[in-house]
C-alpha atoms as a PDB file:
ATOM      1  CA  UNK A   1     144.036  54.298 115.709  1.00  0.00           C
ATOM      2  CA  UNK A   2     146.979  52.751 117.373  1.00  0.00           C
ATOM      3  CA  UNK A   3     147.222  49.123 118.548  1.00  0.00           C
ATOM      4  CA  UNK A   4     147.867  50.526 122.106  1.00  0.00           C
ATOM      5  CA  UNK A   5     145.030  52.842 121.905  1.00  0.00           C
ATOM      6  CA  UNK A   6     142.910  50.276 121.262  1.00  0.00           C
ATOM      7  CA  UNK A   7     143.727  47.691 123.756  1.00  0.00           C
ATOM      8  CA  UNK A   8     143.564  50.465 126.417  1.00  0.00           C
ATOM      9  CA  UNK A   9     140.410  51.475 125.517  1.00  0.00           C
ATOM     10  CA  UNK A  10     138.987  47.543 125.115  1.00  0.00           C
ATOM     11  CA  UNK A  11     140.522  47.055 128.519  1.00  0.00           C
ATOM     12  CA  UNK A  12     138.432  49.480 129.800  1.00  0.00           C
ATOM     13  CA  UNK A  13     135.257  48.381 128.456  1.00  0.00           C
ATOM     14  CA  UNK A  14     132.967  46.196 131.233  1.00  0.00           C
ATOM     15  CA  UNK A  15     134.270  43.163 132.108  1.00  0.00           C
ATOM     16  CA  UNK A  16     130.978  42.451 133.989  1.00  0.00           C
ATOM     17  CA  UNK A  17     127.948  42.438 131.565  1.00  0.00           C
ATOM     18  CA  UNK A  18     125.425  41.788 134.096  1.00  0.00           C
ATOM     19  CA  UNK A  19     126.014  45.493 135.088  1.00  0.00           C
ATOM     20  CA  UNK A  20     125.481  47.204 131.307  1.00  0.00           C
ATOM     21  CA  UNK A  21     122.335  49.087 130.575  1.00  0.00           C
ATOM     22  CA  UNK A  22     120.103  47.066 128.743  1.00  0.00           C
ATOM     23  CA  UNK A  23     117.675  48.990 125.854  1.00  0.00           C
ATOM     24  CA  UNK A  24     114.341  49.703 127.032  1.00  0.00           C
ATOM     25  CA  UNK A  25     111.193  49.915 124.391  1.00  0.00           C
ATOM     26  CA  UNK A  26     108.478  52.475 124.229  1.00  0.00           C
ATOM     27  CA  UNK A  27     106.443  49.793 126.411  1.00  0.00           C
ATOM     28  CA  UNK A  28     108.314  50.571 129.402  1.00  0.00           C
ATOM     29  CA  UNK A  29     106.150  53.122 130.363  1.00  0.00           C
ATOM     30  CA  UNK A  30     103.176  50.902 130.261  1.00  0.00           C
ATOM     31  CA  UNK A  31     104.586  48.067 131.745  1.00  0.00           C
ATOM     32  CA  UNK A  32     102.784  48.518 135.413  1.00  0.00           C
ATOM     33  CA  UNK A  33      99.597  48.987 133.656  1.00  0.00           C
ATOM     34  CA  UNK A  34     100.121  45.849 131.458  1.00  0.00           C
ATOM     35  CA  UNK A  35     100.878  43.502 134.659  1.00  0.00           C
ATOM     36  CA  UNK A  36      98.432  44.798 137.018  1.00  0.00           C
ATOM     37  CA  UNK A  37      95.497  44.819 134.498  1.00  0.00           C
ATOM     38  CA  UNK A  38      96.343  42.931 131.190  1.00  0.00           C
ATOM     39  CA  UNK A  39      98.312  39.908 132.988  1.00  0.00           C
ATOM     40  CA  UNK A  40      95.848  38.736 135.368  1.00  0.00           C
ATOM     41  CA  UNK A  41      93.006  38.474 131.754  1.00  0.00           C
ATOM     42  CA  UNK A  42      95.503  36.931 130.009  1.00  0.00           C
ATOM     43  CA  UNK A  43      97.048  34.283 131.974  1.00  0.00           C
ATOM     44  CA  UNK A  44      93.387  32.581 132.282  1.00  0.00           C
ATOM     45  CA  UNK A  45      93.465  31.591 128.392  1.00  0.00           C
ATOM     46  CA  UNK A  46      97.140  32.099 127.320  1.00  0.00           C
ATOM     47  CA  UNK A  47      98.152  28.956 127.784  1.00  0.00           C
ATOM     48  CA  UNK A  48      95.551  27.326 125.282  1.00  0.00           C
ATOM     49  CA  UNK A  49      95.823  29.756 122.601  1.00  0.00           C
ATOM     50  CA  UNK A  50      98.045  29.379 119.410  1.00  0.00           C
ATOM     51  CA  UNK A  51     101.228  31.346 119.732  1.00  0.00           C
ATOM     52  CA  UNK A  52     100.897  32.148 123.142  1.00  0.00           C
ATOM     53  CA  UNK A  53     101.992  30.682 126.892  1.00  0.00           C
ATOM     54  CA  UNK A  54     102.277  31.228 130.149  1.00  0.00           C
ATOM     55  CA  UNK A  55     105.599  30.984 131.477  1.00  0.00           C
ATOM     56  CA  UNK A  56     106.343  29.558 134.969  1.00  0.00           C
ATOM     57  CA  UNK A  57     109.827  31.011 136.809  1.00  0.00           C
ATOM     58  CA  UNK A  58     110.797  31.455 140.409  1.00  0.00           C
ATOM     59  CA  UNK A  59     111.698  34.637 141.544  1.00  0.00           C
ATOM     60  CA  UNK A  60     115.247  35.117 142.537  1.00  0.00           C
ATOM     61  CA  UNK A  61     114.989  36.551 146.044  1.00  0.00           C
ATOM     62  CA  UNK A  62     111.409  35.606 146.983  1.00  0.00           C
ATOM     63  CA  UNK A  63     111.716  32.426 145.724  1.00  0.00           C
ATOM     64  CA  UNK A  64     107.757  32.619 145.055  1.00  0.00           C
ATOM     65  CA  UNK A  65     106.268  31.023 141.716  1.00  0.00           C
ATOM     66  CA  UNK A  66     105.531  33.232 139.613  1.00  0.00           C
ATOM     67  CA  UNK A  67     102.922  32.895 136.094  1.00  0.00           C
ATOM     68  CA  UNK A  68     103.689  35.311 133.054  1.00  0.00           C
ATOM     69  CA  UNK A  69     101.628  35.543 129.953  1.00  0.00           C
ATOM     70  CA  UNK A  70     103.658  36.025 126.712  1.00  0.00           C
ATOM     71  CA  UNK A  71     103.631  35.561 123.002  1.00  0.00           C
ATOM     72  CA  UNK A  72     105.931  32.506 122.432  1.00  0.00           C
ATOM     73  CA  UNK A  73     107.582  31.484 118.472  1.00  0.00           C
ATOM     74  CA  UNK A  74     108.490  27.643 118.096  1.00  0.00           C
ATOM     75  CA  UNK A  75     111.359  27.262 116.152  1.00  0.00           C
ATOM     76  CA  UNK A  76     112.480  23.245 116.097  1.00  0.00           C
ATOM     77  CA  UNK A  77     113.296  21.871 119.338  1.00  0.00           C
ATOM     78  CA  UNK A  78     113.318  26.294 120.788  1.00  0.00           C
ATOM     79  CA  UNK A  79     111.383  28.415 122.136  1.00  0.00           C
ATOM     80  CA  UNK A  80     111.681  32.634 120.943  1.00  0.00           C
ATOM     81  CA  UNK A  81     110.509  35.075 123.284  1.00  0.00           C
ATOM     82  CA  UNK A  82     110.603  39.084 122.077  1.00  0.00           C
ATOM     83  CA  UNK A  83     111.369  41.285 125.210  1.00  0.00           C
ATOM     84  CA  UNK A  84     108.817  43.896 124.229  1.00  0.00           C
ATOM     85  CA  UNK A  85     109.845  45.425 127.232  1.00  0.00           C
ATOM     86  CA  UNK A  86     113.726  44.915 126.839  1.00  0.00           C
ATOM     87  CA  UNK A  87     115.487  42.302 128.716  1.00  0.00           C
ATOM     88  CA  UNK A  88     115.894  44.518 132.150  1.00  0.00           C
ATOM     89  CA  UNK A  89     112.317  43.214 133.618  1.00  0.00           C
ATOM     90  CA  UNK A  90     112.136  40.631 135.945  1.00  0.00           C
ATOM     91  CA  UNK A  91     111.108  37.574 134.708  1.00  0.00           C
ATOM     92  CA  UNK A  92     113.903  37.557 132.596  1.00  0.00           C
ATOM     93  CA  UNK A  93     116.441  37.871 135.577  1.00  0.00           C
ATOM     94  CA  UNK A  94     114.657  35.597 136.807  1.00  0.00           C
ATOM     95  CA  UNK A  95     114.343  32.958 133.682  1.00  0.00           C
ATOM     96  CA  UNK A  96     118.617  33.950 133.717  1.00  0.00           C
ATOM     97  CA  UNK A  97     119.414  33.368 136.980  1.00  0.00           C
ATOM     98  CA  UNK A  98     117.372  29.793 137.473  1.00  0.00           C
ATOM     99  CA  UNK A  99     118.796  28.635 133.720  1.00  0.00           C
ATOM    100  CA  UNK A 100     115.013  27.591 132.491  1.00  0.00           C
ATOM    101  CA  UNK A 101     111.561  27.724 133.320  1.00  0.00           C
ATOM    102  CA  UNK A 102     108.562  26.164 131.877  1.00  0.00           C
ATOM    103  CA  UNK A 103     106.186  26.918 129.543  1.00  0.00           C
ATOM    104  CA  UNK A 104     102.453  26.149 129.444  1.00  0.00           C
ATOM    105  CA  UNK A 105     101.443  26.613 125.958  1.00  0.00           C
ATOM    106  CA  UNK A 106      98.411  24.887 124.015  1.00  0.00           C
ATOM    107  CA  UNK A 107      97.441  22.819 126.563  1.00  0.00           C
ATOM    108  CA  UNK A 108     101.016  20.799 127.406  1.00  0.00           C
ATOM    109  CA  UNK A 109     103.716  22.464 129.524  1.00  0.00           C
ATOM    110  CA  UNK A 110     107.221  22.385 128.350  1.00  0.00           C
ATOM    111  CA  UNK A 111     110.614  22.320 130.675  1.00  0.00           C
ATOM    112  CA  UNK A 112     112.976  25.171 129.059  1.00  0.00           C
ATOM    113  CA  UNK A 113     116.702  25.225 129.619  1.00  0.00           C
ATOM    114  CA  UNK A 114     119.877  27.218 128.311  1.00  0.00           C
ATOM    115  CA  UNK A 115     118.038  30.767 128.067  1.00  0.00           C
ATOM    116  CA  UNK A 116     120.628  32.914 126.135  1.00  0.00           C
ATOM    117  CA  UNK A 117     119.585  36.930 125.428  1.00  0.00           C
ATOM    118  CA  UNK A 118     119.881  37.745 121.449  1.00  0.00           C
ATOM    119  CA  UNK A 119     119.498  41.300 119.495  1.00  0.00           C
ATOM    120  CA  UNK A 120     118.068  40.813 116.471  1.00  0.00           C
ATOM    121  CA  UNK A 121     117.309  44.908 115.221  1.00  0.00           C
ATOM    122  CA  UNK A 122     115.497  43.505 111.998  1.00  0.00           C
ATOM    123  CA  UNK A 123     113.069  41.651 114.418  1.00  0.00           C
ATOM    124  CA  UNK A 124     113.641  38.504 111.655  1.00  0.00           C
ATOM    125  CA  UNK A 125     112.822  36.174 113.675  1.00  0.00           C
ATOM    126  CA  UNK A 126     108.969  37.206 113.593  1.00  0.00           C
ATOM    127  CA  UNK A 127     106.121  37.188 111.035  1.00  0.00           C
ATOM    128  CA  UNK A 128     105.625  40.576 108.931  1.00  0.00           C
ATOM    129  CA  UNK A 129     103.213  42.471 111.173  1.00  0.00           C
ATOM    130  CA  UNK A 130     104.760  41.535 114.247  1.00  0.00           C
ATOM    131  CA  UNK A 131     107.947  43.289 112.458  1.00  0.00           C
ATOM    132  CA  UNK A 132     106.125  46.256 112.355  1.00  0.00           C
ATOM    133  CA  UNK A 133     105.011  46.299 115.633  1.00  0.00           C
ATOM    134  CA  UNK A 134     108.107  45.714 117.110  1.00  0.00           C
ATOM    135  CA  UNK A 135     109.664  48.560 114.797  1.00  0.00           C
ATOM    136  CA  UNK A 136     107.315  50.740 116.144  1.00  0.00           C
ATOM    137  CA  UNK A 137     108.332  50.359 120.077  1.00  0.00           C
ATOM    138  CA  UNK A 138     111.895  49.846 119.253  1.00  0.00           C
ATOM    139  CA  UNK A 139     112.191  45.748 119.933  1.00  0.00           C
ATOM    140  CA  UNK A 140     115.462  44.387 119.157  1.00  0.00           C
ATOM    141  CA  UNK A 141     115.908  41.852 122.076  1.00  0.00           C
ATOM    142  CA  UNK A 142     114.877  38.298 122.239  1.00  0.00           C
ATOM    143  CA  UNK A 143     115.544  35.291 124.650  1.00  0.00           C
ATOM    144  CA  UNK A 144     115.952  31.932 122.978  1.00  0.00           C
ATOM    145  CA  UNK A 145     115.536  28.713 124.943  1.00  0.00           C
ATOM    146  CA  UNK A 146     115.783  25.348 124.238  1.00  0.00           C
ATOM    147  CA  UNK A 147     112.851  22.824 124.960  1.00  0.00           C
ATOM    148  CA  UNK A 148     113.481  19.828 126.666  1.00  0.00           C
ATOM    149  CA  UNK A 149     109.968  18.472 127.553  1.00  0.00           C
END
């Protein structure tokens, strides 16, 4: 390939990422069913349990408060959150757009900041079965965020 070829064709790519598909998992399809029935159970003990949290974010046009139950991985001063769903759901935009959130988890709650979306198609940053899991929906997305609080 040429050197011209190639800078025409990376000048062509998207300069504006926030418009690029994102990759959906398998979940997608059960996503309504997970946060009009599983959610609501969830979010009542979530943020006591090991390894799990409920994270607080404001919606970007309704500004309403908004609580989402989610398995959460500490790693140092971070917090790693798989996008079992992919990264195109709302909280996420959401979580993006207000640059943190906070996170009730075991009983404290914790101010995040600098969320930053990762692919990771090994899945290494989780334990073995959650690996497998993941490989079985397709996961490869994660959002990192550092704790502050």
């Amino acid at each position: 390939m040429t050197g011209h070829r190639r800078e025409a064709e990376m000048s062509e790519a998207p300069q504006d990422l926030r418009n690029v598909p994102r990759p959906k998992t398998r979940l997608h399809l059960v996503a309504s069913l997970t946060t009009q029935v599983f959610n609501p159970v969830t979010r009542l003990v979530a943020g006591r349990l090991p390894g799990f949290g409920v994270l607080t974010h404001t919606g970007r046009t309704s500004r309403r408060r908004h609580r989402t139950p989610l398995l959460v991985l500490r790693r140092g001063d971070d917090v790693v959150i798989a996008l079992w769903y992919g990264s195109d759901v709302h909280w996420v935009k959401n979580v993006l757009a207000a640059k943190g959130c906070e996170l009730e988890t075991r009983g404290r709650t914790l101010r995040l900041t600098d969320p930053a979306i990762s692919a990771d198609p090994g899945r290494c940053v989780l334990p073995l079965p959650l690996r497998w899991a993941g490989a079985l929906v397709g996961l490869t997305e994660f959002i990192r965020l550092r704790a502050t609080g």
